[in-house]
PDB file of N, CA and C in Angstrom:
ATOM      1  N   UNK A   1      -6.642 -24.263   2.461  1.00  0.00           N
ATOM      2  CA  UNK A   1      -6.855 -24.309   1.042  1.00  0.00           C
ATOM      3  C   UNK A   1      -7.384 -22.967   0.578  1.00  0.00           C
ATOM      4  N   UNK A   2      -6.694 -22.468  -0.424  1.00  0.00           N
ATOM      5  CA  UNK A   2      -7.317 -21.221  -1.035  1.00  0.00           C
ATOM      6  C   UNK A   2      -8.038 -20.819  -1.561  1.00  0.00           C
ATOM      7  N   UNK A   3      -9.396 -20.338  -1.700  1.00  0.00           N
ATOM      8  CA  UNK A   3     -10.240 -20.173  -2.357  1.00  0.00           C
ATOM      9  C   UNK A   3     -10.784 -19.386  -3.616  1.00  0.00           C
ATOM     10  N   UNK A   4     -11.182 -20.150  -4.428  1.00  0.00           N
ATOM     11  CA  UNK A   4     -10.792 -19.673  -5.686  1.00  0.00           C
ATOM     12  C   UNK A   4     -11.734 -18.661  -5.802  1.00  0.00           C
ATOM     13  N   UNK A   5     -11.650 -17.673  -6.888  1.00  0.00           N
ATOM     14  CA  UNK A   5     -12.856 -16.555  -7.261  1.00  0.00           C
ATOM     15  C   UNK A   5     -13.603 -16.856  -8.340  1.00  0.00           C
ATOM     16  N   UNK A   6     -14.836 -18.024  -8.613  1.00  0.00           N
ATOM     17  CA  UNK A   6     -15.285 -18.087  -9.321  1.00  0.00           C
ATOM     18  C   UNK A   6     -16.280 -16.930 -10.102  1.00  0.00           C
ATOM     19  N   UNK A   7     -16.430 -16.475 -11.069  1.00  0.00           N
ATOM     20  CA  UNK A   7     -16.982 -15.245 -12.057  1.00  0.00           C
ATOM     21  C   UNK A   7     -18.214 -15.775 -12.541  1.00  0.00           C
ATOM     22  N   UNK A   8     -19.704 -15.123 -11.791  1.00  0.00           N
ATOM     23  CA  UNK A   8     -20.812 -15.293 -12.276  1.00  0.00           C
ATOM     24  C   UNK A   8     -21.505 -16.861 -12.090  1.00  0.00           C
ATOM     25  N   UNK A   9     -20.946 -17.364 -11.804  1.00  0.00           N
ATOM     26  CA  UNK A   9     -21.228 -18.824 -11.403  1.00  0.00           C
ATOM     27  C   UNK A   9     -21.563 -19.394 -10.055  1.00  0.00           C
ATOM     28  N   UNK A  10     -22.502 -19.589  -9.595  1.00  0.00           N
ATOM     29  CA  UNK A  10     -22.521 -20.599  -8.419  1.00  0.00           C
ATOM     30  C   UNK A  10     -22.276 -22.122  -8.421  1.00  0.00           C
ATOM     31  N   UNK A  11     -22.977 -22.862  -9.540  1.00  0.00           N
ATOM     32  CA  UNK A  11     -22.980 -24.238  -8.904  1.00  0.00           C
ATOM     33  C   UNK A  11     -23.282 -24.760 -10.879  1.00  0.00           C
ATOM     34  N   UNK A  12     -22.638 -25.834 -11.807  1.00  0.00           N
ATOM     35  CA  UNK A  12     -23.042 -26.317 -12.643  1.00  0.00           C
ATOM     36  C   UNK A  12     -22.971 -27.904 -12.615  1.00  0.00           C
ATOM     37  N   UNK A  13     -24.398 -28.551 -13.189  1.00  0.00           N
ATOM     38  CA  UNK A  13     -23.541 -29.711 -13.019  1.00  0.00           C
ATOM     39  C   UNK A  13     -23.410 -31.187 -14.862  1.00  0.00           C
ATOM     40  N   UNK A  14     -22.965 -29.322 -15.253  1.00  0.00           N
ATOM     41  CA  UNK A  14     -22.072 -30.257 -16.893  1.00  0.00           C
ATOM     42  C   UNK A  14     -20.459 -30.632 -16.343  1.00  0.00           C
ATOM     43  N   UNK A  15     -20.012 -32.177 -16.141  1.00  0.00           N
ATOM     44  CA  UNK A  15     -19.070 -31.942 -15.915  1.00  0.00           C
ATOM     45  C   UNK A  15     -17.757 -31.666 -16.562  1.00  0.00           C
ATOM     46  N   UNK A  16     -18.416 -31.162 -18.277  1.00  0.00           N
ATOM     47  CA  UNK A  16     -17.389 -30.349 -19.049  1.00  0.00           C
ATOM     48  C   UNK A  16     -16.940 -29.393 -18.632  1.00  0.00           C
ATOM     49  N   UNK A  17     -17.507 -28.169 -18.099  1.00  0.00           N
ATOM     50  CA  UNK A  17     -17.774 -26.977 -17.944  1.00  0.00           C
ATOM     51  C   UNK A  17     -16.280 -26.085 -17.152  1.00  0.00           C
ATOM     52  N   UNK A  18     -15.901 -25.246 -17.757  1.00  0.00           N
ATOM     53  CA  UNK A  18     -15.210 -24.730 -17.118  1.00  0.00           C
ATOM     54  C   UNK A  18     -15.087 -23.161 -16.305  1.00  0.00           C
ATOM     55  N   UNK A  19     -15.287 -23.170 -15.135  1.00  0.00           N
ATOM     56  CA  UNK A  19     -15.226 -22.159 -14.294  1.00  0.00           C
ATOM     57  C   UNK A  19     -14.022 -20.788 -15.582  1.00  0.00           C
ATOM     58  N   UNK A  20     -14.517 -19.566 -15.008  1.00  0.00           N
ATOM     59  CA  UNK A  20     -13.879 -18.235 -15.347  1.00  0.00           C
ATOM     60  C   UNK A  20     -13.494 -18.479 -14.256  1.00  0.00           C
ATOM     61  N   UNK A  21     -12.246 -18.099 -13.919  1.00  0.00           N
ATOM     62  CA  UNK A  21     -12.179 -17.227 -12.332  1.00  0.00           C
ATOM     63  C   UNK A  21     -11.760 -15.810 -12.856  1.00  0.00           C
ATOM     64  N   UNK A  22     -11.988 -15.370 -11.602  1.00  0.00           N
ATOM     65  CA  UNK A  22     -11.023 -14.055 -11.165  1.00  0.00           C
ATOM     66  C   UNK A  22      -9.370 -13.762 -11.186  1.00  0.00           C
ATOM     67  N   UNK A  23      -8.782 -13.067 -12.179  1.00  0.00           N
ATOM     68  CA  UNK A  23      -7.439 -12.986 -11.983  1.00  0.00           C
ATOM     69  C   UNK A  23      -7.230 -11.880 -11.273  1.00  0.00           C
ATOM     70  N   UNK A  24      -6.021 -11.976 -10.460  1.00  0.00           N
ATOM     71  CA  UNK A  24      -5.574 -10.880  -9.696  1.00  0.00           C
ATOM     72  C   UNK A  24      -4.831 -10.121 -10.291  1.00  0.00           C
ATOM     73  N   UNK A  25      -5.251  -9.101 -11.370  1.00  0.00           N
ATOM     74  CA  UNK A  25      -4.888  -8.001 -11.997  1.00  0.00           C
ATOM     75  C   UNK A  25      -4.356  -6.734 -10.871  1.00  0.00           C
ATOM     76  N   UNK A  26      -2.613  -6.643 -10.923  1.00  0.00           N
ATOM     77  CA  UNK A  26      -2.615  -5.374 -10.460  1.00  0.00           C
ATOM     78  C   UNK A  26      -1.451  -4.548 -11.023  1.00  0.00           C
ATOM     79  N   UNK A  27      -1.676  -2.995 -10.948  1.00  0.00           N
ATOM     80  CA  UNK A  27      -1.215  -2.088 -12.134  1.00  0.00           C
ATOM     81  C   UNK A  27       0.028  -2.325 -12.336  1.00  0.00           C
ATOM     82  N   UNK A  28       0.852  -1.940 -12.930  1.00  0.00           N
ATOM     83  CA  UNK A  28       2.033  -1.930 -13.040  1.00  0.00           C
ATOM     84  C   UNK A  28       2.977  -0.830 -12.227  1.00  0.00           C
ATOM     85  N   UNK A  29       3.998  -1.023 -11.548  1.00  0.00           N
ATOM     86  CA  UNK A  29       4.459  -0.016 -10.933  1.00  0.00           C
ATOM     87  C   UNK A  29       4.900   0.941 -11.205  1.00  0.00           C
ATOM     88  N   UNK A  30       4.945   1.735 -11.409  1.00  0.00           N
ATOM     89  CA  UNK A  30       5.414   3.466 -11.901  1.00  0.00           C
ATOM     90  C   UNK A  30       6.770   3.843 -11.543  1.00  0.00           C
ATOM     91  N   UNK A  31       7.318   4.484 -12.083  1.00  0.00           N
ATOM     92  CA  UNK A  31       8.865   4.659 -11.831  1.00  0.00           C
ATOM     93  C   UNK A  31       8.384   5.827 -10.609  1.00  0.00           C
ATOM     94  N   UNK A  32       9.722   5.865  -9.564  1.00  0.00           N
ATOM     95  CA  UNK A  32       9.332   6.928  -8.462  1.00  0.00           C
ATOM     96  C   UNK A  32       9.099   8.663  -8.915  1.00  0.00           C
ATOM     97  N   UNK A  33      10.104   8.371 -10.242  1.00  0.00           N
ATOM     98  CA  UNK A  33       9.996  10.192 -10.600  1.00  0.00           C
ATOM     99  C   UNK A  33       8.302  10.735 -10.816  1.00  0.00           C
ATOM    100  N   UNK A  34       7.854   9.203 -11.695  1.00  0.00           N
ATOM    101  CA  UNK A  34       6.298   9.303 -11.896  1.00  0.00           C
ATOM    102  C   UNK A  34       5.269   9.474 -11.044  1.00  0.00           C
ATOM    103  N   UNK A  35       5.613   9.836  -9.709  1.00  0.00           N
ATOM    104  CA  UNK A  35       4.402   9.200  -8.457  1.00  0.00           C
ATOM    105  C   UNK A  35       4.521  10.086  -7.450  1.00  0.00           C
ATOM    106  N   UNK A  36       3.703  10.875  -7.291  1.00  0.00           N
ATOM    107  CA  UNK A  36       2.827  11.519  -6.406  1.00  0.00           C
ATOM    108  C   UNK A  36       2.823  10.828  -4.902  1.00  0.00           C
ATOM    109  N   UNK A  37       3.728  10.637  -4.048  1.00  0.00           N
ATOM    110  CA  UNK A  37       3.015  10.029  -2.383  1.00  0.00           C
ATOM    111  C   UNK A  37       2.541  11.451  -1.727  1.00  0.00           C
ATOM    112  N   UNK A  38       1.627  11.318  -0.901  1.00  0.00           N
ATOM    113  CA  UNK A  38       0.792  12.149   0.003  1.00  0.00           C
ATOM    114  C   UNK A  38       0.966  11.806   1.826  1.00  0.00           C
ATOM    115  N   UNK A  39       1.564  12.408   2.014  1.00  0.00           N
ATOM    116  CA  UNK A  39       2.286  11.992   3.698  1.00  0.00           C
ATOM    117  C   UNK A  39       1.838  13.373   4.685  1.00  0.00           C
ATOM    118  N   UNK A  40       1.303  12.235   5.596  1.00  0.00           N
ATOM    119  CA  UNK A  40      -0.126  12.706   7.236  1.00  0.00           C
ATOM    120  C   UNK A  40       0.329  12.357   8.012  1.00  0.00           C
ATOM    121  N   UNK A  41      -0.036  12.947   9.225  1.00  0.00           N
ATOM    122  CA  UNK A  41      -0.057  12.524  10.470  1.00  0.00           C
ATOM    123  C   UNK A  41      -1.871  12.194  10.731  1.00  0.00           C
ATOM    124  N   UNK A  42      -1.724  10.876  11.344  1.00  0.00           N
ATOM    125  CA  UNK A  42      -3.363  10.577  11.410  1.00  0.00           C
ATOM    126  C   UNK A  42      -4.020   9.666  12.691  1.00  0.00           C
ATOM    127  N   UNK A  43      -4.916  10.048  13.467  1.00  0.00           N
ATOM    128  CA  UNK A  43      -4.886   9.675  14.779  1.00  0.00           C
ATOM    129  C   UNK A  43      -6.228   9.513  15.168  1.00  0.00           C
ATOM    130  N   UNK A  44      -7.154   9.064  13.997  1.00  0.00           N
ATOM    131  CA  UNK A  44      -8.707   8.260  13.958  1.00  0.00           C
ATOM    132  C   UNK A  44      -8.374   7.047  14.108  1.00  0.00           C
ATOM    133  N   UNK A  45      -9.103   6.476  14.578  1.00  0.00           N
ATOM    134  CA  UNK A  45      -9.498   5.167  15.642  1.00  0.00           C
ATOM    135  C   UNK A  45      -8.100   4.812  15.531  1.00  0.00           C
ATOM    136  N   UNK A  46      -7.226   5.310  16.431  1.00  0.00           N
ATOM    137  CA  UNK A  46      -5.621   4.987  16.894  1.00  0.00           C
ATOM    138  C   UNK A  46      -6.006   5.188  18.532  1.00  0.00           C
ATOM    139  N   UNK A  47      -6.678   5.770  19.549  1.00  0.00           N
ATOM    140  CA  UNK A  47      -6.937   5.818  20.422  1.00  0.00           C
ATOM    141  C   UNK A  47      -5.904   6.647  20.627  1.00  0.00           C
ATOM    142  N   UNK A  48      -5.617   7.880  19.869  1.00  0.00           N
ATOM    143  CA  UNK A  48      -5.068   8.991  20.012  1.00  0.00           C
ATOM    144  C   UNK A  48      -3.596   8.858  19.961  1.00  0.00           C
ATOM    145  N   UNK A  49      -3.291   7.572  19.099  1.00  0.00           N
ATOM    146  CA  UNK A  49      -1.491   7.696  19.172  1.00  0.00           C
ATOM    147  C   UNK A  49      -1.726   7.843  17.341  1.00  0.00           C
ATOM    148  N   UNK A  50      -0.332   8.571  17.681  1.00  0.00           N
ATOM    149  CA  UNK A  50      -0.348   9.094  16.179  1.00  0.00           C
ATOM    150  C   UNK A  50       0.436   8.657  15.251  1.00  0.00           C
ATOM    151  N   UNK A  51       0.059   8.053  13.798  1.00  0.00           N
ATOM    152  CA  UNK A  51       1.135   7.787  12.790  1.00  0.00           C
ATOM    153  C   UNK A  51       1.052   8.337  11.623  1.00  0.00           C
ATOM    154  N   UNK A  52       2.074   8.109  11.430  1.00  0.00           N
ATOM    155  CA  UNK A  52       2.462   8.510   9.938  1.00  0.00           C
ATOM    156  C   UNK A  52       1.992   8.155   8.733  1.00  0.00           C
ATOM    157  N   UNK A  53       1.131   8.350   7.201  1.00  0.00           N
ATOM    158  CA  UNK A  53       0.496   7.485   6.312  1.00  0.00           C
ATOM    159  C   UNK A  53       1.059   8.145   5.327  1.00  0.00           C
ATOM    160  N   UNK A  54       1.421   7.384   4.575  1.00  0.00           N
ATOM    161  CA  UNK A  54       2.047   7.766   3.422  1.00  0.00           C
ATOM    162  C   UNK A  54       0.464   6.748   2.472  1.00  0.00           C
ATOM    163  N   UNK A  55       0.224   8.084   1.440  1.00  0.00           N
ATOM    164  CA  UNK A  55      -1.088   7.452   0.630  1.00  0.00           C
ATOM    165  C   UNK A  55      -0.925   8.306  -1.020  1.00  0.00           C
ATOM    166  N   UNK A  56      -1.456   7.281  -2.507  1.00  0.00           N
ATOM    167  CA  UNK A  56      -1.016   7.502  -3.234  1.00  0.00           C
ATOM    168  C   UNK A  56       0.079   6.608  -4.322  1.00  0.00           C
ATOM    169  N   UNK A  57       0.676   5.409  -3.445  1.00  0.00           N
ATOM    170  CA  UNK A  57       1.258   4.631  -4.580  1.00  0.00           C
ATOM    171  C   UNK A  57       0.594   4.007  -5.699  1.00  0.00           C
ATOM    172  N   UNK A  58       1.207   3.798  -6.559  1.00  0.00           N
ATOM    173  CA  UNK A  58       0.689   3.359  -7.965  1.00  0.00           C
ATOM    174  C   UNK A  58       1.289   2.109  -8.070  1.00  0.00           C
ATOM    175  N   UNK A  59       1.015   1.195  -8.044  1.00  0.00           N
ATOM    176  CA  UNK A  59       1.919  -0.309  -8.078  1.00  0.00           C
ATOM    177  C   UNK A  59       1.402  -1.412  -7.721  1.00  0.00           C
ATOM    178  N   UNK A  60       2.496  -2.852  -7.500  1.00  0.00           N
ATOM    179  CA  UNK A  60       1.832  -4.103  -6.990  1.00  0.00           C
ATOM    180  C   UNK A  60       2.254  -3.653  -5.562  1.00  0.00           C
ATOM    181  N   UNK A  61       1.305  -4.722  -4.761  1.00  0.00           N
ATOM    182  CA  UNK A  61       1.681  -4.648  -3.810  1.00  0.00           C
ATOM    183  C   UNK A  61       2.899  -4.975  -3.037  1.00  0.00           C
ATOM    184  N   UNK A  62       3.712  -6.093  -3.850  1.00  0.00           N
ATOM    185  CA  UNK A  62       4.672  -6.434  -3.374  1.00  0.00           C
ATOM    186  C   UNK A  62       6.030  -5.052  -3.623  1.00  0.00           C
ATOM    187  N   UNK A  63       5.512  -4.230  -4.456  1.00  0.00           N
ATOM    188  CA  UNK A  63       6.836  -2.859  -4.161  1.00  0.00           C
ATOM    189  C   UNK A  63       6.159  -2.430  -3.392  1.00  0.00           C
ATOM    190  N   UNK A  64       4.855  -1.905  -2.620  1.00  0.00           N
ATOM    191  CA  UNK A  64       4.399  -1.359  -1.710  1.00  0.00           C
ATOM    192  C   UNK A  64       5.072  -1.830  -0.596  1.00  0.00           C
ATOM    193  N   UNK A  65       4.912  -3.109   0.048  1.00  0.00           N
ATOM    194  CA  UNK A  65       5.780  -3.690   1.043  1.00  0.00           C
ATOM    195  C   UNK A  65       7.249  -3.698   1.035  1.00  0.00           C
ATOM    196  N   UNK A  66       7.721  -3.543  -0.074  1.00  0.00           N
ATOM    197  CA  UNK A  66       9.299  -3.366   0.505  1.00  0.00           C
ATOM    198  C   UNK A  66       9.804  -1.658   0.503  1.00  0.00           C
ATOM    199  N   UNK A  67       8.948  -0.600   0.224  1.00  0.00           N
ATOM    200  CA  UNK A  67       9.284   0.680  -0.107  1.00  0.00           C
ATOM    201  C   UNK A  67       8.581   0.596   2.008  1.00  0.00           C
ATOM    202  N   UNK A  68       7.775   0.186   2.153  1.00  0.00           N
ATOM    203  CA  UNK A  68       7.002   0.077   3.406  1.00  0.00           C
ATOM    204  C   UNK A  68       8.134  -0.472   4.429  1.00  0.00           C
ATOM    205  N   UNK A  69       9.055  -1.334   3.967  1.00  0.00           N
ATOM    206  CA  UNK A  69       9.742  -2.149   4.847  1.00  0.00           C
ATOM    207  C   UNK A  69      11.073  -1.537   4.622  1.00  0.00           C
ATOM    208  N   UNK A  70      11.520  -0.752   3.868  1.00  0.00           N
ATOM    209  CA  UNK A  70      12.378   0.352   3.675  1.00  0.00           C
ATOM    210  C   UNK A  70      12.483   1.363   4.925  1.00  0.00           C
ATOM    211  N   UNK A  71      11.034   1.992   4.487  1.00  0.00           N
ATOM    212  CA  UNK A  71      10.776   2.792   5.237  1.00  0.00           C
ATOM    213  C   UNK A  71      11.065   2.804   6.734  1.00  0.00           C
ATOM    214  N   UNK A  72      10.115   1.912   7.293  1.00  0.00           N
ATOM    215  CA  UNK A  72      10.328   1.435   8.766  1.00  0.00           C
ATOM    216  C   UNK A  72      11.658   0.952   9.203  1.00  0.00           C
ATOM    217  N   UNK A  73      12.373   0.396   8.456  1.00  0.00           N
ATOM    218  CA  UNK A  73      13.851   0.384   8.862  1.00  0.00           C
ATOM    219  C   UNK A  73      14.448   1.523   9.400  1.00  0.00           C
ATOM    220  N   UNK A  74      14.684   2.488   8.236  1.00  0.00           N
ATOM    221  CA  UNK A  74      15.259   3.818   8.437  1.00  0.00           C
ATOM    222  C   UNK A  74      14.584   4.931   9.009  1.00  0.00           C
ATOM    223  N   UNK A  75      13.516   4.427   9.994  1.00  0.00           N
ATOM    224  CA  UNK A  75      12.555   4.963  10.945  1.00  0.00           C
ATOM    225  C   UNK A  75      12.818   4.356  12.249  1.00  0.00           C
ATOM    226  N   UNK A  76      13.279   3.197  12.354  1.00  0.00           N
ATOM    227  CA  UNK A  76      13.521   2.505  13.301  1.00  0.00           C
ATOM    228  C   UNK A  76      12.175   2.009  13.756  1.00  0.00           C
ATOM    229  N   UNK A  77      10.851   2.227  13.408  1.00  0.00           N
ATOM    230  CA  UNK A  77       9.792   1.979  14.319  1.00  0.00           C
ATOM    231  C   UNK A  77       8.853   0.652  13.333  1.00  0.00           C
ATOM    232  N   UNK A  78       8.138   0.457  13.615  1.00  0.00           N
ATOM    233  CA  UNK A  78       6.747  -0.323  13.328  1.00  0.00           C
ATOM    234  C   UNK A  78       5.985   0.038  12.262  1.00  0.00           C
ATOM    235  N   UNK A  79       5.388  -0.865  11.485  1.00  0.00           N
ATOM    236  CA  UNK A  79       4.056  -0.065  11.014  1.00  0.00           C
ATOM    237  C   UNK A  79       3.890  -1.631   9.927  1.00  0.00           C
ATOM    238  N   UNK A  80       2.949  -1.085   8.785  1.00  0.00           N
ATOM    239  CA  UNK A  80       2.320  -2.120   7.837  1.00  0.00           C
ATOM    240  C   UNK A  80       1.960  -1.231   6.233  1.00  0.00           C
ATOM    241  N   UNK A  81       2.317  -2.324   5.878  1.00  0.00           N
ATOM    242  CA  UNK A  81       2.192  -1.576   4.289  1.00  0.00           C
ATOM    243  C   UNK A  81       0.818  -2.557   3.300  1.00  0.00           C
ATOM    244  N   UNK A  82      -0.588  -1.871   3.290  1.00  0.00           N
ATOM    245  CA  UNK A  82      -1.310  -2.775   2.946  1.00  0.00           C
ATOM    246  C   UNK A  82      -2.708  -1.986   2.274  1.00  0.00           C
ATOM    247  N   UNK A  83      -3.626  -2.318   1.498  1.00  0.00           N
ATOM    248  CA  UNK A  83      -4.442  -1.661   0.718  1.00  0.00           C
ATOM    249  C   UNK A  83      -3.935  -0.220   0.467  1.00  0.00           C
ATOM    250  N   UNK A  84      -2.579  -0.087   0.110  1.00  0.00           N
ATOM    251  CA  UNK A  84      -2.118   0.727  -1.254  1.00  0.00           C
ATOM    252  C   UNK A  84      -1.767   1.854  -0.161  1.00  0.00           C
ATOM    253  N   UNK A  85      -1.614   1.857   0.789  1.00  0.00           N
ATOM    254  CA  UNK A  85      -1.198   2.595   1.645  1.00  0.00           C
ATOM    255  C   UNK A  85       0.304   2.263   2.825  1.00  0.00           C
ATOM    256  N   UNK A  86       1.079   3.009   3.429  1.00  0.00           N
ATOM    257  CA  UNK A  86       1.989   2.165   4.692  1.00  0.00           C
ATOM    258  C   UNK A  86       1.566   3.292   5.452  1.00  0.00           C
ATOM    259  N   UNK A  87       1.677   3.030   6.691  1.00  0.00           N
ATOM    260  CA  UNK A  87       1.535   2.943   7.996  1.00  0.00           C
ATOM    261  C   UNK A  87       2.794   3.008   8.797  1.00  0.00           C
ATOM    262  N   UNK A  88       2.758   4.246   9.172  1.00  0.00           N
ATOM    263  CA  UNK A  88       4.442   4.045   9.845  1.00  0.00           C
ATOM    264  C   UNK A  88       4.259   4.684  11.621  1.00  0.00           C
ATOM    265  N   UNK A  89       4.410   4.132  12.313  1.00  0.00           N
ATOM    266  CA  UNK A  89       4.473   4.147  13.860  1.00  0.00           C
ATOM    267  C   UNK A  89       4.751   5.393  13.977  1.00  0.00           C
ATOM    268  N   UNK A  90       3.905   6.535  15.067  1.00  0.00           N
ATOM    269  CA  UNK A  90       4.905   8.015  15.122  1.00  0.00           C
ATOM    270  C   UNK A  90       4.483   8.262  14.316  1.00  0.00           C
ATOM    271  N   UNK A  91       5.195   9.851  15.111  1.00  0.00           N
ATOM    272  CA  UNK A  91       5.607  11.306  14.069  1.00  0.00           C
ATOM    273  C   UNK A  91       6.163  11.318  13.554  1.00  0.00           C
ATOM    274  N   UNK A  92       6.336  10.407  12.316  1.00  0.00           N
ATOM    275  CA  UNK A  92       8.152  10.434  11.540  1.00  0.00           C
ATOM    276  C   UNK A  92       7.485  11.187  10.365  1.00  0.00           C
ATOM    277  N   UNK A  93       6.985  12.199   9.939  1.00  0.00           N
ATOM    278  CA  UNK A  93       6.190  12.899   8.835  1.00  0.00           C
ATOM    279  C   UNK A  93       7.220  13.599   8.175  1.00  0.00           C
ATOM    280  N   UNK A  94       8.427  14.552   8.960  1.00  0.00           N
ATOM    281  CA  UNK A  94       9.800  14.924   8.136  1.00  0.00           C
ATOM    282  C   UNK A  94      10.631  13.750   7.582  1.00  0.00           C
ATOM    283  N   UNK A  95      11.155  12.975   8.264  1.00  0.00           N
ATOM    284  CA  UNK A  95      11.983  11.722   8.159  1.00  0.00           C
ATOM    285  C   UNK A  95      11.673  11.134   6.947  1.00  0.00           C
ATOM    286  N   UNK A  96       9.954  10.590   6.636  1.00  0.00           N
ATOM    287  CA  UNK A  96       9.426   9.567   5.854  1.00  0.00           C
ATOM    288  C   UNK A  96       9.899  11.005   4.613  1.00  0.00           C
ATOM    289  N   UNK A  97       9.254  12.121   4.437  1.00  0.00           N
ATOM    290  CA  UNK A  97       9.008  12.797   3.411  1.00  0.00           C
ATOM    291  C   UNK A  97      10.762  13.142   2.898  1.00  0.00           C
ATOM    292  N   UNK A  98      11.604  13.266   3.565  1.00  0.00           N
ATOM    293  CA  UNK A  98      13.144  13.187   3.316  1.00  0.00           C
ATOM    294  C   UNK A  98      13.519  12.101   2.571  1.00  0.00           C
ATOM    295  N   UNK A  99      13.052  10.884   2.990  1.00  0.00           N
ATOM    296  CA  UNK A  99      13.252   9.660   2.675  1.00  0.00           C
ATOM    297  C   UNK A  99      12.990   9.444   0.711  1.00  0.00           C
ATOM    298  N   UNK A 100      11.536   9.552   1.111  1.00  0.00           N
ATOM    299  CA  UNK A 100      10.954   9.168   0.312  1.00  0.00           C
ATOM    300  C   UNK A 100      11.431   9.945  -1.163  1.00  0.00           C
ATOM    301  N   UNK A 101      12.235  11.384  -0.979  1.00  0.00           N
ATOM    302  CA  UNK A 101      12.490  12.549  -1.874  1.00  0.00           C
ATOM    303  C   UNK A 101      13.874  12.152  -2.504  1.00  0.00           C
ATOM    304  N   UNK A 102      14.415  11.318  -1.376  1.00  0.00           N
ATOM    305  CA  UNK A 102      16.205  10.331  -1.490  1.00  0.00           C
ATOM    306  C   UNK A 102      15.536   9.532  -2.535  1.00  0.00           C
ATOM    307  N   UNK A 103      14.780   8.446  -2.324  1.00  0.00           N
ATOM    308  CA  UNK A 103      14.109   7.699  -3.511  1.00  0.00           C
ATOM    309  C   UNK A 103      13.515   8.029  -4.720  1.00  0.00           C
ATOM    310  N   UNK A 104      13.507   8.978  -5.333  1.00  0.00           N
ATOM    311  CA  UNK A 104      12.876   9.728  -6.354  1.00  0.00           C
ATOM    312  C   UNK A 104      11.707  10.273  -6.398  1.00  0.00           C
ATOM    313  N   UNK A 105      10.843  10.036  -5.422  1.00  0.00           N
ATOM    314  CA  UNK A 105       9.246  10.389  -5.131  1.00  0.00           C
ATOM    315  C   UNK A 105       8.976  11.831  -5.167  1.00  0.00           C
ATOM    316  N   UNK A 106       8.058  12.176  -5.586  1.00  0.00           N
ATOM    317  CA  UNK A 106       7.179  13.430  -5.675  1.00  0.00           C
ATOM    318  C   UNK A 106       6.424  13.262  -4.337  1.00  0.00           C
ATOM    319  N   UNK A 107       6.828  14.087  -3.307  1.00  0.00           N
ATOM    320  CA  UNK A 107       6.432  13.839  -2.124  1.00  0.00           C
ATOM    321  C   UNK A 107       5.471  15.297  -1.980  1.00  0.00           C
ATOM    322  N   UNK A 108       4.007  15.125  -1.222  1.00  0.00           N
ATOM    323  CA  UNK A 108       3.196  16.357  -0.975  1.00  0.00           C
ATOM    324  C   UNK A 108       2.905  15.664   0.392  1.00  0.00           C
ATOM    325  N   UNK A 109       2.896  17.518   1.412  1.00  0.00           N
ATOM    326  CA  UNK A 109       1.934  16.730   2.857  1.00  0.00           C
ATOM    327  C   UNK A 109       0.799  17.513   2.772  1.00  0.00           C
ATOM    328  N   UNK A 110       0.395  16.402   3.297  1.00  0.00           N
ATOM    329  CA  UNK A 110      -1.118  16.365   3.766  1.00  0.00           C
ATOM    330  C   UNK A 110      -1.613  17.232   5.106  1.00  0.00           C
ATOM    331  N   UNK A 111      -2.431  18.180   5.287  1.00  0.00           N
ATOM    332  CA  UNK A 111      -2.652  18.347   6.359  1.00  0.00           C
ATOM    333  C   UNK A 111      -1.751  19.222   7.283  1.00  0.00           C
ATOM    334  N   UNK A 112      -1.634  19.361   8.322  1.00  0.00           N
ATOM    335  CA  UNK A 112      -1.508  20.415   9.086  1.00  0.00           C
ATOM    336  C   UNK A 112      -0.031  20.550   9.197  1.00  0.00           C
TER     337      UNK A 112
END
């Protein structure tokens, strides 16, 4: 069962009363010409294997996961697309940034 996000409230007992919750407000997605991605190679607490992060989308999450599940296709490898970031298995840091430039993205790298 899912748990709801009640707002400012712990416990009432009018049994008129109606709970606020929390809505899950998230931005609207940005066209690709509009958007800035930022693409690393990054290898903190990976136990020294290295991947790819693409960081910087503007959107719901559900275009995050399929631009994420895009990605990893035409990478062939692994990874996860999740708190506004993907995660791509490997050194694919040319590949993803090629990719991502095919899709309309304003692509910058990060780092070395």
């Amino acid at each position: 069962m899912a748990k709801k996000n009640r707002k400012n409230v712990v416990y009432s007992t009018n049994p008129d009363f109606n709970f606020d919750y929390d809505e899950d407000e998230f931005e609207e997605t940005l066209p690709p010409g509009e958007q800035t991605l930022y693409v690393s190679i990054d290898r903190k607490q990976r136990k020294g294997k290295e991947v790819t992060l693409v960081e910087g989308f503007v959107g719901d999450p559900d275009d995050l996961k399929e631009l994420g599940k895009m990605l990893k296709s035409k990478c062939g490898v692994g990874g996860t697309a999740k708190d506004g970031e993907i995660i791509i298995q490997g050194n694919m840091r040319d590949k993803v940034c090629d990719l991502l430039v095919k899709e309309g993205y304003s692509v910058k790298r990060k780092g070395g």
